[in-house]
N, C-alpha and C. Protein backbone atom coordinates (compact mmCIF):
# COMPACT_ATOMS: atom_id res chain seq x y z
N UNK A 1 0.83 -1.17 0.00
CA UNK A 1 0.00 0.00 0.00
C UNK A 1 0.88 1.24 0.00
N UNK A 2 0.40 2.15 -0.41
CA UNK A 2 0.92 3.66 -0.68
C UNK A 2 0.29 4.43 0.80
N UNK A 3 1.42 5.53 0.88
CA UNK A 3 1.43 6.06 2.23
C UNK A 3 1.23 6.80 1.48
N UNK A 4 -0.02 7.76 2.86
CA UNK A 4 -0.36 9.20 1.73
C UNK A 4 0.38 10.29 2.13
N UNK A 5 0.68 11.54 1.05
CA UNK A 5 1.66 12.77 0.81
C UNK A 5 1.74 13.47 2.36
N UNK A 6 2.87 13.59 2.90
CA UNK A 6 3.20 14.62 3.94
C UNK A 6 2.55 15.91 3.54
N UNK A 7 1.51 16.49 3.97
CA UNK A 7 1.58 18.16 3.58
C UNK A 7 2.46 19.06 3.96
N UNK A 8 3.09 18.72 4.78
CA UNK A 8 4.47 19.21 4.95
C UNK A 8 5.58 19.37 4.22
N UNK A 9 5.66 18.33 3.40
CA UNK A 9 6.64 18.30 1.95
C UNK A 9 6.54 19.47 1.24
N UNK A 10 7.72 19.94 0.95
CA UNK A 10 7.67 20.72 0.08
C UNK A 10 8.43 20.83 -1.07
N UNK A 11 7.71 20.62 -2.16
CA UNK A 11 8.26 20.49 -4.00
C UNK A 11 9.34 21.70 -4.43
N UNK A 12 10.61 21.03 -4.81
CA UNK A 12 11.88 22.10 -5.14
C UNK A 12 11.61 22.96 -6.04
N UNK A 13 11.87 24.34 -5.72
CA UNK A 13 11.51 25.10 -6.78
C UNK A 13 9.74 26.12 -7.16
N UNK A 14 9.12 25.09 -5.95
CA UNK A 14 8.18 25.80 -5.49
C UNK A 14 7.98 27.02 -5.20
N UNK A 15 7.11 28.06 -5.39
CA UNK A 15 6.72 29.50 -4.64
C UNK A 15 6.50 29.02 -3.60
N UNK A 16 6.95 29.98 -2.38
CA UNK A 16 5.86 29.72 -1.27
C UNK A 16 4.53 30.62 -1.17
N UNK A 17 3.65 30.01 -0.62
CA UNK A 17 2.77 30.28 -0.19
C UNK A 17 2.37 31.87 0.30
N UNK A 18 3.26 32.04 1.27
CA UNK A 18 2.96 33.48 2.25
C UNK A 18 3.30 34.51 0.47
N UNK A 19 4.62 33.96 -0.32
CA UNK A 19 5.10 35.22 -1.11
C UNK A 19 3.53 35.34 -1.97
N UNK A 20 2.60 34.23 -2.19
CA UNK A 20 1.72 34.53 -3.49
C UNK A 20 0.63 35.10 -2.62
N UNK A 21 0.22 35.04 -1.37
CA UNK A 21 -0.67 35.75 -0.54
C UNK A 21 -0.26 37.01 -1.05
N UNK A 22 1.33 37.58 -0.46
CA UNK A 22 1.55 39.27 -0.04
C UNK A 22 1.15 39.58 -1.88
N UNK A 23 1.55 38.91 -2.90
CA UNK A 23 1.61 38.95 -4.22
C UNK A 23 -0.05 39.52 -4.52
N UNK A 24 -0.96 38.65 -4.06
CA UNK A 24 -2.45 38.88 -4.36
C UNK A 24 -2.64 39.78 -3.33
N UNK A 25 -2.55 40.26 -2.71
CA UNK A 25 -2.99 41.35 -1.48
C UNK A 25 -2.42 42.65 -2.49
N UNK A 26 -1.09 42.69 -2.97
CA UNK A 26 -0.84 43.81 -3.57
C UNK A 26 -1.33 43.62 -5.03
N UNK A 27 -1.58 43.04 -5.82
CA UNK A 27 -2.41 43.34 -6.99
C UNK A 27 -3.86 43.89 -6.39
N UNK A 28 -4.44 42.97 -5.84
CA UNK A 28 -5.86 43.53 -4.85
C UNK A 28 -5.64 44.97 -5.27
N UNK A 29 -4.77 45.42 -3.98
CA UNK A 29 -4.56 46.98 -3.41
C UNK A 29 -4.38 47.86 -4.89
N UNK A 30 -3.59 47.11 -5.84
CA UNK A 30 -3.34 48.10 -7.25
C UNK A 30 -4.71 47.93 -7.68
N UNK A 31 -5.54 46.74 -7.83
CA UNK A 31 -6.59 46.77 -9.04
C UNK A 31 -7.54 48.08 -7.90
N UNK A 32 -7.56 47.85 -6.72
CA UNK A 32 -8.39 48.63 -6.14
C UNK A 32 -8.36 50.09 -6.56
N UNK A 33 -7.02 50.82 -6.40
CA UNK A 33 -6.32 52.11 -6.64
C UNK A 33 -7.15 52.52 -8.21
N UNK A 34 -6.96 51.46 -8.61
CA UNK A 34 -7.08 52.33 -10.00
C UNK A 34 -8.37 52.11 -10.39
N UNK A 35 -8.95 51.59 -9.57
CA UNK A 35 -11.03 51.65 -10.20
C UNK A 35 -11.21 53.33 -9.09
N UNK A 36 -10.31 53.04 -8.04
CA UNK A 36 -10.67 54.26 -7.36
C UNK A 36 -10.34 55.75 -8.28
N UNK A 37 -9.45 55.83 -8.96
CA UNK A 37 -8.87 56.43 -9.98
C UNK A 37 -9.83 56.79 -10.93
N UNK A 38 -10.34 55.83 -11.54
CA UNK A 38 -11.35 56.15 -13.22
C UNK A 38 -12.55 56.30 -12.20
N UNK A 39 -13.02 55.66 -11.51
CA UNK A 39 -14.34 56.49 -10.97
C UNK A 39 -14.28 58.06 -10.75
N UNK A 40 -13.07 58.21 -10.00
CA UNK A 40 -13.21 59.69 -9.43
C UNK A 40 -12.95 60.81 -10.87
N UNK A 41 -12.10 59.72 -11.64
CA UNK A 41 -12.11 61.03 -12.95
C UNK A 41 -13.35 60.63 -14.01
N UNK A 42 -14.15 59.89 -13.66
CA UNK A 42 -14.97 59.60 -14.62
C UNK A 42 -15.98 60.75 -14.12
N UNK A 43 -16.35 60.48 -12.61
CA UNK A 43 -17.48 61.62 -12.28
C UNK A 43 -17.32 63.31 -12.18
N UNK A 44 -15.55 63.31 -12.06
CA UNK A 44 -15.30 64.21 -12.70
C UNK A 44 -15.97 65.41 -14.07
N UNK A 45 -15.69 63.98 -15.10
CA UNK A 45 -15.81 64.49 -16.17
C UNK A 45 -17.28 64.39 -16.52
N UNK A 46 -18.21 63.27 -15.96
CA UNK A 46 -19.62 63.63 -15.62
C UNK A 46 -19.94 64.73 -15.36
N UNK A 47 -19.62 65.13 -14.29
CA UNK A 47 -19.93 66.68 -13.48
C UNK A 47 -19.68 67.96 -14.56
N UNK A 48 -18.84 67.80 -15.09
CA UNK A 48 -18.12 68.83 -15.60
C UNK A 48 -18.85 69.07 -17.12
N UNK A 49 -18.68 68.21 -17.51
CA UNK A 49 -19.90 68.22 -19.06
C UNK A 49 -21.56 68.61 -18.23
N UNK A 50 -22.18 67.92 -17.47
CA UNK A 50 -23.56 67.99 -17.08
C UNK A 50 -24.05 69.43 -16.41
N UNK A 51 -22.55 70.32 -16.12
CA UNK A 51 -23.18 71.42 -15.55
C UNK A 51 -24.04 72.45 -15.81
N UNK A 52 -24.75 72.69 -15.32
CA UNK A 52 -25.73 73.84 -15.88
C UNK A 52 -25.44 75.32 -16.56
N UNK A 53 -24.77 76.11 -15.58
CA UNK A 53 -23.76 76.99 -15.63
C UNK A 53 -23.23 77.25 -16.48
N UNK A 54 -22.32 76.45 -16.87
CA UNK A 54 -21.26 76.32 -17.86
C UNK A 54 -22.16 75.77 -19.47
N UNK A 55 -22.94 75.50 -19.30
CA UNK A 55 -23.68 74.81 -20.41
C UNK A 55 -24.48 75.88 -20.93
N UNK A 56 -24.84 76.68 -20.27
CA UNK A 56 -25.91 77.47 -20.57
C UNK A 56 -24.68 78.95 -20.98
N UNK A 57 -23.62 79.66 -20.47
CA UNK A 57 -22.70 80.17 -21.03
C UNK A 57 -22.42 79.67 -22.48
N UNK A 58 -22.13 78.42 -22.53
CA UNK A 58 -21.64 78.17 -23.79
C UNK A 58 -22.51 78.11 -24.89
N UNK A 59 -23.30 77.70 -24.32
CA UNK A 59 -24.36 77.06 -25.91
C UNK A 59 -25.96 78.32 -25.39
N UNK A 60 -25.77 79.32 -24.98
CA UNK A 60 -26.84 80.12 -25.10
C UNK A 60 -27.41 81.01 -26.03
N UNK A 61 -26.47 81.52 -27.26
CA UNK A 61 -26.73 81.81 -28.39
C UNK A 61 -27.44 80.86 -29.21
N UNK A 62 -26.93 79.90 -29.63
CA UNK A 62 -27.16 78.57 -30.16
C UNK A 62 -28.80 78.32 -29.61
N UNK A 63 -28.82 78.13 -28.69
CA UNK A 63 -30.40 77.38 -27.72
C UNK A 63 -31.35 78.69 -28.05
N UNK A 64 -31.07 79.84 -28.03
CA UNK A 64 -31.72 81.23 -28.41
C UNK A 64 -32.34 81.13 -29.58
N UNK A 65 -31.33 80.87 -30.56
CA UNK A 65 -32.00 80.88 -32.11
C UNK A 65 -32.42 79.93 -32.51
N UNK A 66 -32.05 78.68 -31.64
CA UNK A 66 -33.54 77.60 -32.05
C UNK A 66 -34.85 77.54 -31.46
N UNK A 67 -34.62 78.48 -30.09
CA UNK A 67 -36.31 78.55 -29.89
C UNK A 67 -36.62 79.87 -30.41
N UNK A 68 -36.14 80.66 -30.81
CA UNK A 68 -36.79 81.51 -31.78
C UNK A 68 -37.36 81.17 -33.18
N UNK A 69 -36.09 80.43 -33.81
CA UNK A 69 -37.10 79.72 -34.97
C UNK A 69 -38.14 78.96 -34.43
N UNK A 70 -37.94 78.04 -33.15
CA UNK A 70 -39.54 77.31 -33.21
C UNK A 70 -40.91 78.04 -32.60
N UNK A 71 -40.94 78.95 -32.16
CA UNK A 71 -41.42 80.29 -31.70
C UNK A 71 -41.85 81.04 -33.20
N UNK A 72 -40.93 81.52 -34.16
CA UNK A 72 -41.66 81.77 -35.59
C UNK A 72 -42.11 80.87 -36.14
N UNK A 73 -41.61 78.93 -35.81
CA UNK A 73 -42.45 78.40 -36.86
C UNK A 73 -43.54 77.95 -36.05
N UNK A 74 -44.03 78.06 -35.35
CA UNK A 74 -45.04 77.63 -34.17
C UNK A 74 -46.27 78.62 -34.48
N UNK A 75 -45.66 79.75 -34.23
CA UNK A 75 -46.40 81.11 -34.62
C UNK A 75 -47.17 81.10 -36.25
N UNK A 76 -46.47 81.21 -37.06
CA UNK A 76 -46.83 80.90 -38.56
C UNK A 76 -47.68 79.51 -38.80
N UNK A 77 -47.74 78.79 -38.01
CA UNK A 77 -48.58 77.53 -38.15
C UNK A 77 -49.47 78.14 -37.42
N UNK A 78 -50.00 78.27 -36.15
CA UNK A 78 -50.94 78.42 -35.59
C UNK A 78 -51.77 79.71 -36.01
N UNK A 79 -51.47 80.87 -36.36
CA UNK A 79 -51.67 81.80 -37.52
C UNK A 79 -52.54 81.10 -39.15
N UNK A 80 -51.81 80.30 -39.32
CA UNK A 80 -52.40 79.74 -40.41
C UNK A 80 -53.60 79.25 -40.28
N UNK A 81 -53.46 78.45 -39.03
CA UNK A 81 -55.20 77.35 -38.72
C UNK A 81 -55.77 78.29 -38.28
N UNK A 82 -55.58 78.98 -37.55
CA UNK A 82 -56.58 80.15 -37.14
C UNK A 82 -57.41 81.06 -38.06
N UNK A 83 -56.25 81.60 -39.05
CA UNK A 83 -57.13 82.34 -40.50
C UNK A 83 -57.41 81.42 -41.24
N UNK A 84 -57.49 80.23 -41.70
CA UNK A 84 -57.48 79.20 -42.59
C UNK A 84 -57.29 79.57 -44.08
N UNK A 85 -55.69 79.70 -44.06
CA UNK A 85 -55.33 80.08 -45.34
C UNK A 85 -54.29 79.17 -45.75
């Protein structure tokens, strides 16, 4: 009969154990860092495009003369059904 494996044995050339723990604890800690990273610049750049403020500075000419055209073409239609011409 066969005697079963010492777990104590240890295979030449082997990693140990404790080094692939500290190994996965510090990838952990990096993969962690850097989701912490793109979140904070992602909502960043969320914030920063979505602002009101700044949105309404930039594109307020622009937003002006399209509700003015839909304001003249709104006007000219409802004008029309009204006189029925």
């Amino acid at each position: 009969m066969s005697t079963p494996a010492n777990p104590t044995t240890t295979v030449p050339g082997a990693v140990p154990i404790e080094y692939l723990e500290e190994l996965a604890a510090d990838q952990r800690r990096t993969i962690h860092n850097t989701v912490s990273r793109v979140r904070y610049a992602a909502k960043e750049n969320i914030r920063e495009r979505l602002d009101l403020n700044t949105n309404l500075r930039r594109y307020f000419w622009p937003a002006a003369g399209v509700a003015a055209l839909v304001g003249l073409i709104t006007g000219y239609s409802l004008t029309g059904i009204v006189t029925d011409r």
